[in-house]
PDB file of N, CA and C in Angstrom:
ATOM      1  N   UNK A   1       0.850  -1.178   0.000  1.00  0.00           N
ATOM      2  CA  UNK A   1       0.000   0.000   0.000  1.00  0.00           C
ATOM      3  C   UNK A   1       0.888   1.231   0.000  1.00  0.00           C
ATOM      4  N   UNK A   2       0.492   2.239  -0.800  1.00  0.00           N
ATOM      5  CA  UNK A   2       1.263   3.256  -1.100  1.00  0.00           C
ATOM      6  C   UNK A   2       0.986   4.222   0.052  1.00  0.00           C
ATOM      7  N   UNK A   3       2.311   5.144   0.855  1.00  0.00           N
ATOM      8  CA  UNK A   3       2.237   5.825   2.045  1.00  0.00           C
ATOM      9  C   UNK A   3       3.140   7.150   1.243  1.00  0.00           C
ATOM     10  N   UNK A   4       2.512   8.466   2.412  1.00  0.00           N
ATOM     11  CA  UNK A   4       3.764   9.632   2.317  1.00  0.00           C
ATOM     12  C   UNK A   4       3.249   9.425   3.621  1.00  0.00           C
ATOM     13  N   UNK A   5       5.173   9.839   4.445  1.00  0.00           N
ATOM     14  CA  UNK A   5       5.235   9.970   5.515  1.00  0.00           C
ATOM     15  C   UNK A   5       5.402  11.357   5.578  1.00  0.00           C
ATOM     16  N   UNK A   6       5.380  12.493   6.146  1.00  0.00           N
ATOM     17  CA  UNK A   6       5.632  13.612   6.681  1.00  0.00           C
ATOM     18  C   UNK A   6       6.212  13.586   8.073  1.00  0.00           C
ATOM     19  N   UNK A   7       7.345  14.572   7.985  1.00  0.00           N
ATOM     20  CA  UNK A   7       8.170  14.036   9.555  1.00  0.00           C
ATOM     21  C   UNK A   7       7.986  16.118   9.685  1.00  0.00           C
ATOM     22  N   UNK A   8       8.793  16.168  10.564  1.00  0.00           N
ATOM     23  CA  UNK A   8      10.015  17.689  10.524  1.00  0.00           C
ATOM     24  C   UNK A   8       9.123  18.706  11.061  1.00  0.00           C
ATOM     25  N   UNK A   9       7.845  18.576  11.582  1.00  0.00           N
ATOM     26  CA  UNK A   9       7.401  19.602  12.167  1.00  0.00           C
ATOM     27  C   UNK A   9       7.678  20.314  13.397  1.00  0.00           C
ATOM     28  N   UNK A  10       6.851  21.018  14.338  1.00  0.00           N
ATOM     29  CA  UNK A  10       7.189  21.382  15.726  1.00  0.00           C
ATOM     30  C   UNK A  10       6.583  22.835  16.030  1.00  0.00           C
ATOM     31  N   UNK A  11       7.577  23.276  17.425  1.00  0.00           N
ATOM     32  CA  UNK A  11       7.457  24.268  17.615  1.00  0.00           C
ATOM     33  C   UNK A  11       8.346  25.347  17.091  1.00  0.00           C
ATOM     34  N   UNK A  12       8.215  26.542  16.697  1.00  0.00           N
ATOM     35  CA  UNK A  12       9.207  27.268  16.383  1.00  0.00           C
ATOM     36  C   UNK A  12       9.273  28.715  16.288  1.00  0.00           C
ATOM     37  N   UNK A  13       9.849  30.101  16.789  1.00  0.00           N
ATOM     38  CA  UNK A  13       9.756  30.972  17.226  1.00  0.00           C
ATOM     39  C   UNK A  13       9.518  31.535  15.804  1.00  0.00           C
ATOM     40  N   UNK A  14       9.136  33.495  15.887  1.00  0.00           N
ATOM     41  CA  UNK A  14       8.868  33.892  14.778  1.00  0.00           C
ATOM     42  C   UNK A  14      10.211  33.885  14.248  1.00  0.00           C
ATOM     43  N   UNK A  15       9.945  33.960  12.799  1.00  0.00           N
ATOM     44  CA  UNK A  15      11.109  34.550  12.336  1.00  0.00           C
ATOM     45  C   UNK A  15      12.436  33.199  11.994  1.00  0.00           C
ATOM     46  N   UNK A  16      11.695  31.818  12.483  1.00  0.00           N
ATOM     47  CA  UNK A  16      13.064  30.871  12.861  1.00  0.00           C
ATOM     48  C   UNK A  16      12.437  29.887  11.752  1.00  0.00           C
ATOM     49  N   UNK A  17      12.973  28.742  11.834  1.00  0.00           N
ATOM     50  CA  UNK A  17      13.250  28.173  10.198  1.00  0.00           C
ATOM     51  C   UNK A  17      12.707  26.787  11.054  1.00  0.00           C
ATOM     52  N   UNK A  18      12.081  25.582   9.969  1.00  0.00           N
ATOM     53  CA  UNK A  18      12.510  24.245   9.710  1.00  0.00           C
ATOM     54  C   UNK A  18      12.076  23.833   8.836  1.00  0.00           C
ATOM     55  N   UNK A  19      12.326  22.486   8.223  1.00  0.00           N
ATOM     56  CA  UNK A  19      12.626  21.788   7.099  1.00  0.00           C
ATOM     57  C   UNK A  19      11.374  20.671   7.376  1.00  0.00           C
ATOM     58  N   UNK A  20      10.689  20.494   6.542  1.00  0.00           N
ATOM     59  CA  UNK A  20       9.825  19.376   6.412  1.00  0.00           C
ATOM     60  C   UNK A  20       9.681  18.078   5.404  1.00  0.00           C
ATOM     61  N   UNK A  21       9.739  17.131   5.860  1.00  0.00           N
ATOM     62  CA  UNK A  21      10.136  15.856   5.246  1.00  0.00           C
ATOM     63  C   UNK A  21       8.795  15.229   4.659  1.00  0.00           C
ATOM     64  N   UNK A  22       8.798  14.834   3.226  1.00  0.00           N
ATOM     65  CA  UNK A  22       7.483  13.659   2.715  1.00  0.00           C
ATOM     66  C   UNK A  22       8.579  12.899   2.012  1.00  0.00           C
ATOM     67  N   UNK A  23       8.111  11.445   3.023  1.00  0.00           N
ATOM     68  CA  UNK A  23       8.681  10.107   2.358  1.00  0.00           C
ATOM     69  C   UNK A  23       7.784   9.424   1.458  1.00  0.00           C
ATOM     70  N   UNK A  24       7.822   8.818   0.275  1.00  0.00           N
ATOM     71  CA  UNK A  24       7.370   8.359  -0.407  1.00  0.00           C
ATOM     72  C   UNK A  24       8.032   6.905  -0.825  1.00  0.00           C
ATOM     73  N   UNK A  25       7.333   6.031  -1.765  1.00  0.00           N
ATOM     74  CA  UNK A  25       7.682   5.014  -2.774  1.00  0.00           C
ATOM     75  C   UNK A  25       8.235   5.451  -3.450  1.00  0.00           C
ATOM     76  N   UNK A  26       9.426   5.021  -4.138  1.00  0.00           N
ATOM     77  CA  UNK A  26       9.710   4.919  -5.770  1.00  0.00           C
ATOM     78  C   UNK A  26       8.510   5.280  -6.735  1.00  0.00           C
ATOM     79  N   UNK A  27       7.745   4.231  -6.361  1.00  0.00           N
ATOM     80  CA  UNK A  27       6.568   4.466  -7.774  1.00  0.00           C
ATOM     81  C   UNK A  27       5.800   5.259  -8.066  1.00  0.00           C
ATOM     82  N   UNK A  28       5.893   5.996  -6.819  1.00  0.00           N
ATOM     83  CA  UNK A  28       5.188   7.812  -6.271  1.00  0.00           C
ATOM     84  C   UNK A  28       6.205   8.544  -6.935  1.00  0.00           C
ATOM     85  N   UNK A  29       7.497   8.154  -6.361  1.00  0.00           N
ATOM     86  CA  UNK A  29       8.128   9.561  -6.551  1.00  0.00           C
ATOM     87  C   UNK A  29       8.574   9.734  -7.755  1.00  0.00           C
ATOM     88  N   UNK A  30       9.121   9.143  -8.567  1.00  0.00           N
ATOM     89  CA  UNK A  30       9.578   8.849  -9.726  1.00  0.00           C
ATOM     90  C   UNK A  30       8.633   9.101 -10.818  1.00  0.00           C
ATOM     91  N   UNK A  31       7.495   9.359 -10.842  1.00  0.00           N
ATOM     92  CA  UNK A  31       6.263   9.204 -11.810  1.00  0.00           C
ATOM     93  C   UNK A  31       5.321  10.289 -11.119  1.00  0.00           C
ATOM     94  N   UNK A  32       5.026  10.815 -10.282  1.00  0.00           N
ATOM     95  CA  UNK A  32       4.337  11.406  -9.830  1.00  0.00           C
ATOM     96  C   UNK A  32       4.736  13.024  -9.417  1.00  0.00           C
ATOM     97  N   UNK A  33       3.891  13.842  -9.441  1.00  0.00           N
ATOM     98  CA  UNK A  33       4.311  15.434  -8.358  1.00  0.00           C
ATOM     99  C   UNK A  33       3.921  15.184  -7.198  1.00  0.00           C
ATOM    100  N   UNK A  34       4.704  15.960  -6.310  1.00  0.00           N
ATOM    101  CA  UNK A  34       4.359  15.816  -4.698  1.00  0.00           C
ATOM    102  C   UNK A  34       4.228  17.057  -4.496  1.00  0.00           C
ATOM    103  N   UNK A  35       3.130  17.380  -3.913  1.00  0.00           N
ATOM    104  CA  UNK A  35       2.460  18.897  -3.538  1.00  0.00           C
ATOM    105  C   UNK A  35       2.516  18.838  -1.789  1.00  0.00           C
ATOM    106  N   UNK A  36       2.947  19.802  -1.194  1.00  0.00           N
ATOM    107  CA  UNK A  36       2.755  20.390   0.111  1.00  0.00           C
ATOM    108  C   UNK A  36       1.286  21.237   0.039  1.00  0.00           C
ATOM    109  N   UNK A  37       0.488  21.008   1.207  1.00  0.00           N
ATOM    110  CA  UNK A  37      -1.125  21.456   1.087  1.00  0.00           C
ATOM    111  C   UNK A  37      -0.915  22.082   2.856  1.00  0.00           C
ATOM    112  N   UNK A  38      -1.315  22.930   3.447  1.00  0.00           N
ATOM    113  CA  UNK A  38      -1.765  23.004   4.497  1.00  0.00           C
ATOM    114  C   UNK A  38      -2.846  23.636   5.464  1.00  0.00           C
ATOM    115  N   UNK A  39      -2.969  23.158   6.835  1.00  0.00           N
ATOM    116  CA  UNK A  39      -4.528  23.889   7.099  1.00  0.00           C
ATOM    117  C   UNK A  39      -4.160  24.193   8.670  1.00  0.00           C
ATOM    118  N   UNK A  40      -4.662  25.810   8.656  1.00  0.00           N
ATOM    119  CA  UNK A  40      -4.340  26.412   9.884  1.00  0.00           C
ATOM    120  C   UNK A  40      -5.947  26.128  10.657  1.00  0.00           C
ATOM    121  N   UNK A  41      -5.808  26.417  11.962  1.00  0.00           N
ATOM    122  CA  UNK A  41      -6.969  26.555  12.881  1.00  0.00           C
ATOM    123  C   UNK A  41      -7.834  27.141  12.396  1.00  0.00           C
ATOM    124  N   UNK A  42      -8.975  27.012  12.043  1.00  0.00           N
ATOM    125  CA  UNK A  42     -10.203  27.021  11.389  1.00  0.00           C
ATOM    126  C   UNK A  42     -10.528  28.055   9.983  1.00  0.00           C
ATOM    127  N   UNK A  43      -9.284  27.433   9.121  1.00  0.00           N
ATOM    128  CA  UNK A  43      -8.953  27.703   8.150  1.00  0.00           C
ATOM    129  C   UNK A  43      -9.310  26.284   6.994  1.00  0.00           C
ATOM    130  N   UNK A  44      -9.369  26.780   5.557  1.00  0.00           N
ATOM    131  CA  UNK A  44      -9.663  26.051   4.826  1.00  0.00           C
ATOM    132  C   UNK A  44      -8.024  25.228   4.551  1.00  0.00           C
ATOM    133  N   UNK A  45      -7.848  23.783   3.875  1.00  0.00           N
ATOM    134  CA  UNK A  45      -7.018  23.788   3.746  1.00  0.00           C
ATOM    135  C   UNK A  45      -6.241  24.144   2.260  1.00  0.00           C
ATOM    136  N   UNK A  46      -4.884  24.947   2.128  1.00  0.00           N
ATOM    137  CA  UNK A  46      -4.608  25.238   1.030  1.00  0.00           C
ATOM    138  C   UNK A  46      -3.480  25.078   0.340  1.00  0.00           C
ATOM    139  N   UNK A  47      -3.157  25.025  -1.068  1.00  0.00           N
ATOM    140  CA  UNK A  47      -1.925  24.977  -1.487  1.00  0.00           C
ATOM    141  C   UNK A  47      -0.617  25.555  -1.325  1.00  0.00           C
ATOM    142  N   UNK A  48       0.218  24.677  -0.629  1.00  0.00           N
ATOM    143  CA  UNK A  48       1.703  25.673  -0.375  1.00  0.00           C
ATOM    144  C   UNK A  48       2.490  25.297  -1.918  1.00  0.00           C
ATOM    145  N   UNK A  49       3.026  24.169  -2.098  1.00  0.00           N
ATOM    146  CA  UNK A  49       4.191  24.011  -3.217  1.00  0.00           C
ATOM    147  C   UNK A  49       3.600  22.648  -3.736  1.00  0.00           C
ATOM    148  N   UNK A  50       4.931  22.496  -4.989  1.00  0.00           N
ATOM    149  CA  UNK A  50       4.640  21.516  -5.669  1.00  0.00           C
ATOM    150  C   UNK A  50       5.735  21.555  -6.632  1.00  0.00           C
ATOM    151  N   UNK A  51       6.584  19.872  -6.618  1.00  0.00           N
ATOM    152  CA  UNK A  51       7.444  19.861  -6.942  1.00  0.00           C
ATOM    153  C   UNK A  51       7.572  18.483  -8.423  1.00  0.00           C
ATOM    154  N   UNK A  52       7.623  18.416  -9.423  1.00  0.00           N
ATOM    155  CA  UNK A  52       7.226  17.655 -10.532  1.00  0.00           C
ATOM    156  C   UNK A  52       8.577  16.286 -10.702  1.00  0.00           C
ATOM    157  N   UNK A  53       7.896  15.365 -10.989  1.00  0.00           N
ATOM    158  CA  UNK A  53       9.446  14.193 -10.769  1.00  0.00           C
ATOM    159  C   UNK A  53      10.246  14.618 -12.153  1.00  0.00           C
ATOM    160  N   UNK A  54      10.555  15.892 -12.371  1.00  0.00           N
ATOM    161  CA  UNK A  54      11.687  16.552 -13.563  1.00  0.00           C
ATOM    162  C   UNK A  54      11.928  17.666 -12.611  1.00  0.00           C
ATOM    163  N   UNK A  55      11.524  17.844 -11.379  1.00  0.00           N
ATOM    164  CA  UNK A  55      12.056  18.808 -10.551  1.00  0.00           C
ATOM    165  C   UNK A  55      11.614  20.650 -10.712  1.00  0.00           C
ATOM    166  N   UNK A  56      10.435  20.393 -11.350  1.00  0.00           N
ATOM    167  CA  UNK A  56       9.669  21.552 -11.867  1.00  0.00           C
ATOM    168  C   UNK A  56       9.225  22.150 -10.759  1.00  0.00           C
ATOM    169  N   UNK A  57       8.629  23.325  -9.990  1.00  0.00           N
ATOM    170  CA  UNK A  57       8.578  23.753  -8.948  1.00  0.00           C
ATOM    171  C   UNK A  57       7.446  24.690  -8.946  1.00  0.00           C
ATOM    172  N   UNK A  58       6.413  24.657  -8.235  1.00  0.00           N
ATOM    173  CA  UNK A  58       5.945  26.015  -8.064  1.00  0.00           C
ATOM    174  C   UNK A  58       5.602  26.098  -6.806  1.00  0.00           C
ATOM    175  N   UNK A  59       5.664  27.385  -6.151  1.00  0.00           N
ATOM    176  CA  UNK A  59       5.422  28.132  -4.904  1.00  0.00           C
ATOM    177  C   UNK A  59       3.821  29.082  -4.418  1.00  0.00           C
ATOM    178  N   UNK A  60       3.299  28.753  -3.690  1.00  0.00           N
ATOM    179  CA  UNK A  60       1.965  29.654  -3.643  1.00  0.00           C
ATOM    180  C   UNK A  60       2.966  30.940  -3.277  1.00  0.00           C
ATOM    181  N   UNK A  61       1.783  32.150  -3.518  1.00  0.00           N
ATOM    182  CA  UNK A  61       2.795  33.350  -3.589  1.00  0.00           C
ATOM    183  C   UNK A  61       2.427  33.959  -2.248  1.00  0.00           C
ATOM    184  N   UNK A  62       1.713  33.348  -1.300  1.00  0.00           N
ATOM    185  CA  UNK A  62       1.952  33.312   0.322  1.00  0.00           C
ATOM    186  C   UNK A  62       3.218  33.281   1.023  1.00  0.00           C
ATOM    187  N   UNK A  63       3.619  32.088   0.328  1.00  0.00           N
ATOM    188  CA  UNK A  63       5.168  31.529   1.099  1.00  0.00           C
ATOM    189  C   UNK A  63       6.182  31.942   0.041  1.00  0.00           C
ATOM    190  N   UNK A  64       5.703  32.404  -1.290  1.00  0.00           N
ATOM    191  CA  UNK A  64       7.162  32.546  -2.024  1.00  0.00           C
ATOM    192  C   UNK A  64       8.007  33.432  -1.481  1.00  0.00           C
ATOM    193  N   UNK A  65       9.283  33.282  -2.023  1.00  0.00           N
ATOM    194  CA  UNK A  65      10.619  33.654  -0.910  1.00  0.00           C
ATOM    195  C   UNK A  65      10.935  33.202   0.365  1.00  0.00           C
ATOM    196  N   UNK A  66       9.924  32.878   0.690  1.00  0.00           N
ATOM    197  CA  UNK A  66      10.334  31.993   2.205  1.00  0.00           C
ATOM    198  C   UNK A  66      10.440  30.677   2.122  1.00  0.00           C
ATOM    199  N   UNK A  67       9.442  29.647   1.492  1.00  0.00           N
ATOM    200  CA  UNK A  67       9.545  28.763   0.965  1.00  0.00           C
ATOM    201  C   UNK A  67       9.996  28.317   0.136  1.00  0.00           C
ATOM    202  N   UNK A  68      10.814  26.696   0.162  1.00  0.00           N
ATOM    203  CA  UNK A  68      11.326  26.349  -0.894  1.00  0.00           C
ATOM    204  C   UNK A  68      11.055  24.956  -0.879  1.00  0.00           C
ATOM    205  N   UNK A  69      10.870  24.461  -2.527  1.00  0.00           N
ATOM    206  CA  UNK A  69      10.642  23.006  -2.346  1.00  0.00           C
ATOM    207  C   UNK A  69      11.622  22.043  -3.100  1.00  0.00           C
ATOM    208  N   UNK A  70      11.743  21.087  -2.804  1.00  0.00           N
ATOM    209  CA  UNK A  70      13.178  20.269  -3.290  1.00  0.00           C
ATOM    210  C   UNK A  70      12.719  18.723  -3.048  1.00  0.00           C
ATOM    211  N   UNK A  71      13.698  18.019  -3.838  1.00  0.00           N
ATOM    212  CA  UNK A  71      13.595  16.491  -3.945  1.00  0.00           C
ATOM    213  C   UNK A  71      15.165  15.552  -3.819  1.00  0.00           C
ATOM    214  N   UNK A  72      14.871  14.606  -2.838  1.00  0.00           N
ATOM    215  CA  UNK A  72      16.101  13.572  -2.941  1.00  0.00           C
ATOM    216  C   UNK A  72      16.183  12.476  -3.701  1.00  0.00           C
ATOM    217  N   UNK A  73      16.265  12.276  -4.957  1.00  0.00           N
ATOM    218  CA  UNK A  73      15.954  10.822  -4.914  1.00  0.00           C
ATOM    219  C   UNK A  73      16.495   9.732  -4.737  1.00  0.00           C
ATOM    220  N   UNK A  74      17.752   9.669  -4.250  1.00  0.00           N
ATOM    221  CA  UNK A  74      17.990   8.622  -3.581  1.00  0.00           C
ATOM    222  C   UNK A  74      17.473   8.201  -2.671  1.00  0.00           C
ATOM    223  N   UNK A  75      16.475   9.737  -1.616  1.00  0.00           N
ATOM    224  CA  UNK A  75      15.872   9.013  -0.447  1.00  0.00           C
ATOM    225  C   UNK A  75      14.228   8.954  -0.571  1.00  0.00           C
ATOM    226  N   UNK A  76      13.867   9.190  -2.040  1.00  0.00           N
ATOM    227  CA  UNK A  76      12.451   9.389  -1.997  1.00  0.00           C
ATOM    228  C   UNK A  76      11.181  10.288  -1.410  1.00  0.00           C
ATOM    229  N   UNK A  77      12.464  11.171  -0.977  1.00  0.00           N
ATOM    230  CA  UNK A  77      11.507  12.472   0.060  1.00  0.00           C
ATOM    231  C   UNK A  77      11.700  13.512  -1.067  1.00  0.00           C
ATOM    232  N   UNK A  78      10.863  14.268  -0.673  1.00  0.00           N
ATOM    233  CA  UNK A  78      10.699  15.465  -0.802  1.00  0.00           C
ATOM    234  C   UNK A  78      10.274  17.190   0.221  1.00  0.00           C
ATOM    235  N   UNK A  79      11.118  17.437   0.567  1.00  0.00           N
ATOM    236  CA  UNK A  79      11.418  19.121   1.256  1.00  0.00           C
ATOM    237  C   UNK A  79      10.888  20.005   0.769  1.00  0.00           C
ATOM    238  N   UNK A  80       9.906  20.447   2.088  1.00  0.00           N
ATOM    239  CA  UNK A  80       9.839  21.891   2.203  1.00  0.00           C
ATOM    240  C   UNK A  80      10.438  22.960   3.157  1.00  0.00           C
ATOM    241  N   UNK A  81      11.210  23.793   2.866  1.00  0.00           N
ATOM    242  CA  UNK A  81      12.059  24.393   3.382  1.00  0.00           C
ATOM    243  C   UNK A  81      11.541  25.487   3.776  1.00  0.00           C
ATOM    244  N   UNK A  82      10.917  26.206   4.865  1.00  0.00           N
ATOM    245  CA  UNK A  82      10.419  26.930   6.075  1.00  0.00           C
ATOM    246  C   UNK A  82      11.126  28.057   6.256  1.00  0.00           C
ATOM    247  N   UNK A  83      11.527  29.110   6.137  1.00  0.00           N
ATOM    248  CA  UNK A  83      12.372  30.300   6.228  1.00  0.00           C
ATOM    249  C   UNK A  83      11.439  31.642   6.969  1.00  0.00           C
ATOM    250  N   UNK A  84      11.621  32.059   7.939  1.00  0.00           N
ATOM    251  CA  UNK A  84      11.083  33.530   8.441  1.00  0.00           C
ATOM    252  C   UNK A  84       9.720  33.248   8.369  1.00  0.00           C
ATOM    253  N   UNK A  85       9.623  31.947   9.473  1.00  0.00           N
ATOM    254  CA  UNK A  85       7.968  31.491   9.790  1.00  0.00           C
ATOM    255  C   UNK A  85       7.459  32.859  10.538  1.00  0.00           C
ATOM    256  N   UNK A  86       6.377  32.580  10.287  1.00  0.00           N
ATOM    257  CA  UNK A  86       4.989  33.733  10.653  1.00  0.00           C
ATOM    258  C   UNK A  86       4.236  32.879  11.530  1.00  0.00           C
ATOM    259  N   UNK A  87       3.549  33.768  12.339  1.00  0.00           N
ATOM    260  CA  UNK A  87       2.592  32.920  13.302  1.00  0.00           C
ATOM    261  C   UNK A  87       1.209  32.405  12.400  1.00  0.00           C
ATOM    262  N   UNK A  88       1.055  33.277  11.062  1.00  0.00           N
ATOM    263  CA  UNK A  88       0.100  32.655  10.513  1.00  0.00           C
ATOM    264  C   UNK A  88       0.210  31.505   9.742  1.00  0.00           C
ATOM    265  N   UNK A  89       1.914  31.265   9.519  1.00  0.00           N
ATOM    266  CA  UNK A  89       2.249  29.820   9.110  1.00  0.00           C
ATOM    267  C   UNK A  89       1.537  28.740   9.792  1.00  0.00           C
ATOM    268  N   UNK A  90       1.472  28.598  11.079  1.00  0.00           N
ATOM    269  CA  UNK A  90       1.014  27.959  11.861  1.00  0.00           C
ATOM    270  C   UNK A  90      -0.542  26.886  11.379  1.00  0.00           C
ATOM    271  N   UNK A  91      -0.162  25.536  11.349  1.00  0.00           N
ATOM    272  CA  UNK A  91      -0.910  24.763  10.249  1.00  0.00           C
ATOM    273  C   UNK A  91      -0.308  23.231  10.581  1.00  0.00           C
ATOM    274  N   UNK A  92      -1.313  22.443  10.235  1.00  0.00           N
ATOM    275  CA  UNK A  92      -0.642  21.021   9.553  1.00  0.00           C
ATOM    276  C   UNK A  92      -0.707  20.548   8.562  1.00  0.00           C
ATOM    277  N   UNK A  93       0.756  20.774   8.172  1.00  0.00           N
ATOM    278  CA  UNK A  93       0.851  20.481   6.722  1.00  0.00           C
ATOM    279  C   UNK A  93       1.017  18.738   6.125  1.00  0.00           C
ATOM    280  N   UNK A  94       0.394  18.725   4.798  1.00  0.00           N
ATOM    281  CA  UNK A  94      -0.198  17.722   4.548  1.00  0.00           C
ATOM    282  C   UNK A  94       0.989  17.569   3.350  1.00  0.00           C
ATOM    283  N   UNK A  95       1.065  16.357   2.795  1.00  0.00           N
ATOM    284  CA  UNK A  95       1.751  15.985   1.420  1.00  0.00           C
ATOM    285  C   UNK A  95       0.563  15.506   0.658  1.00  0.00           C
ATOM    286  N   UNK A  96       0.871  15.297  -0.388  1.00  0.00           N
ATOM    287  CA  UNK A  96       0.443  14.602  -1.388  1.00  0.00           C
ATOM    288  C   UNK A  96       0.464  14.110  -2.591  1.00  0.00           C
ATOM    289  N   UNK A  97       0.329  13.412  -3.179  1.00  0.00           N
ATOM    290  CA  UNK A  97       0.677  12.570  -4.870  1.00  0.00           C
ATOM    291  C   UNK A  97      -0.365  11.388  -4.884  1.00  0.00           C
ATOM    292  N   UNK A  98      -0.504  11.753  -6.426  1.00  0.00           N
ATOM    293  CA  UNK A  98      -1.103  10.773  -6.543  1.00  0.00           C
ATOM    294  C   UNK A  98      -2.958  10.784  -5.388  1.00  0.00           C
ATOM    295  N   UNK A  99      -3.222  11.147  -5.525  1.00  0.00           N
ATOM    296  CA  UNK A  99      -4.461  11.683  -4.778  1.00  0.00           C
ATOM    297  C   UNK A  99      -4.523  10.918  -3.435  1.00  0.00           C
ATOM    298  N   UNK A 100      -3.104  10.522  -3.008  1.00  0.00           N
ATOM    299  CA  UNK A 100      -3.095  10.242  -1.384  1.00  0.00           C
ATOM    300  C   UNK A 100      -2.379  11.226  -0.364  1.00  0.00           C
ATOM    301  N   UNK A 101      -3.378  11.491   0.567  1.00  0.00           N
ATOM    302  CA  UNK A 101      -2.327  12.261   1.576  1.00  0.00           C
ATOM    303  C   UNK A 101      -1.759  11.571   2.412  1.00  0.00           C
ATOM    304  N   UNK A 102      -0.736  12.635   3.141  1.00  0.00           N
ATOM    305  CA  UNK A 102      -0.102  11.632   4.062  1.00  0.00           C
ATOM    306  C   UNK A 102      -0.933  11.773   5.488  1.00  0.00           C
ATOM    307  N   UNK A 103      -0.431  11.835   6.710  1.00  0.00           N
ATOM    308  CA  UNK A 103      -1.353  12.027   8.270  1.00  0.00           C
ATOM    309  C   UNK A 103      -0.819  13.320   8.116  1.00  0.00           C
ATOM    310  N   UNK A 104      -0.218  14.490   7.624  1.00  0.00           N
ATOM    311  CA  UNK A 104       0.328  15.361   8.519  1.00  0.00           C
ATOM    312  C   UNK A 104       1.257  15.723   9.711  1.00  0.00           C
ATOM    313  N   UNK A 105       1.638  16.604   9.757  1.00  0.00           N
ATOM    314  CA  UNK A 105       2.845  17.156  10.720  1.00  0.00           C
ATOM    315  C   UNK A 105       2.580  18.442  10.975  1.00  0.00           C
ATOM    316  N   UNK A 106       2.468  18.609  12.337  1.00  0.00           N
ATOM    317  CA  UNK A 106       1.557  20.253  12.917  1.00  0.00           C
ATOM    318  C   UNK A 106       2.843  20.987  13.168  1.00  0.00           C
ATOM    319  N   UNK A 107       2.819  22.311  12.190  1.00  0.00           N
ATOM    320  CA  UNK A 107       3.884  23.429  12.240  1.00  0.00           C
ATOM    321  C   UNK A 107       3.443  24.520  13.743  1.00  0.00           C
ATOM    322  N   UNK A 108       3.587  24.689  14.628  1.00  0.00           N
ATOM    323  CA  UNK A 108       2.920  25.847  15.519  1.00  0.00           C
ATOM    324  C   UNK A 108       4.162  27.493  15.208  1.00  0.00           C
ATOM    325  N   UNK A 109       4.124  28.311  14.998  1.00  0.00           N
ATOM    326  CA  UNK A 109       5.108  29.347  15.129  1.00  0.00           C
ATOM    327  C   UNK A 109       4.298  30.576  16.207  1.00  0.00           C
ATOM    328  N   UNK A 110       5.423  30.384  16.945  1.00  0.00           N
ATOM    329  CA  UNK A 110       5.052  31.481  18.790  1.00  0.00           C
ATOM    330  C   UNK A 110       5.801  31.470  19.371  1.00  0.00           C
ATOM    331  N   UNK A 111       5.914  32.572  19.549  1.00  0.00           N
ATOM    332  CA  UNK A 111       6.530  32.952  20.642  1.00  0.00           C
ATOM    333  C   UNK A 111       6.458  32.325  22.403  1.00  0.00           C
TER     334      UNK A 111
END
C-alpha cells in the first residue's frame, strides 16, 4: 500500500526556520508530483508548493521567498524548506501525490 510519511514539524519561534520531510515510494516519486497542502486553525485547507518528478517547482505566492521546495531521490523524500515562519504559518501540513495524503505534521510558530 502506497504511504507519504511527513516528519520535521514542531514548535518554532517567529522569524526561525525548519525543514519538512514527505517520504514516499519509488513508484510515487519517480512518476508522480508531490504537492505540500496546508490547514491552519479554522482555516480552509490550502496549497503551499509543488514539486514535478523533472524537478519543476511552483510556490503559492503566500510563502514565495520563504519557501522552498526540493527532492532527494535517492531518499524518496521530498522538502519543504520553512524560512522567516509567521505565526500565521502555523498549520498542519499535509503531502500529497497521486491523490493520497499523508497524516500530517503540525507546524505551531510562537513565541
Amino acid at each position: 500500500q502506497v504511504q507519504l510519511v511527513e516528519s520535521g514539524g514542531g514548535l518554532v519561534q517567529p522569524g526561525g526556520s525548519l525543514r519538512l520531510s514527505c517520504t514516499t515510494s519509488g513508484s510515487i516519486f519517480n512518476y508522480y508530483p508531490v504537492h505540500w497542502y496546508r490547514q491552519g486553525p479554522g482555516k480552509q485547507r490550502e496549497f503551499v508548493a509543488t514539486i514535478t518528478n523533472s524537478g519543476i517547482t511552483e510556490i503559492a505566492n503566500s510563502v514565495k521567498g520563504r519557501f522552498t521546495i526540493s527532492r532527494d531521490a535517492a531518499k524518496n523524500t521530498v522538502f519543504l524548506q520553512m524560512n522567516s515562519l509567521k505565526p500565521e504559518d502555523t498549520a498542519v501540513y499535509y503531502c500529497l501525490a497521486r491523490g493520497i495524503w499523508g497524516q500530517g505534521t503540525q507546524v505551531t510558530v510562537s513565541s
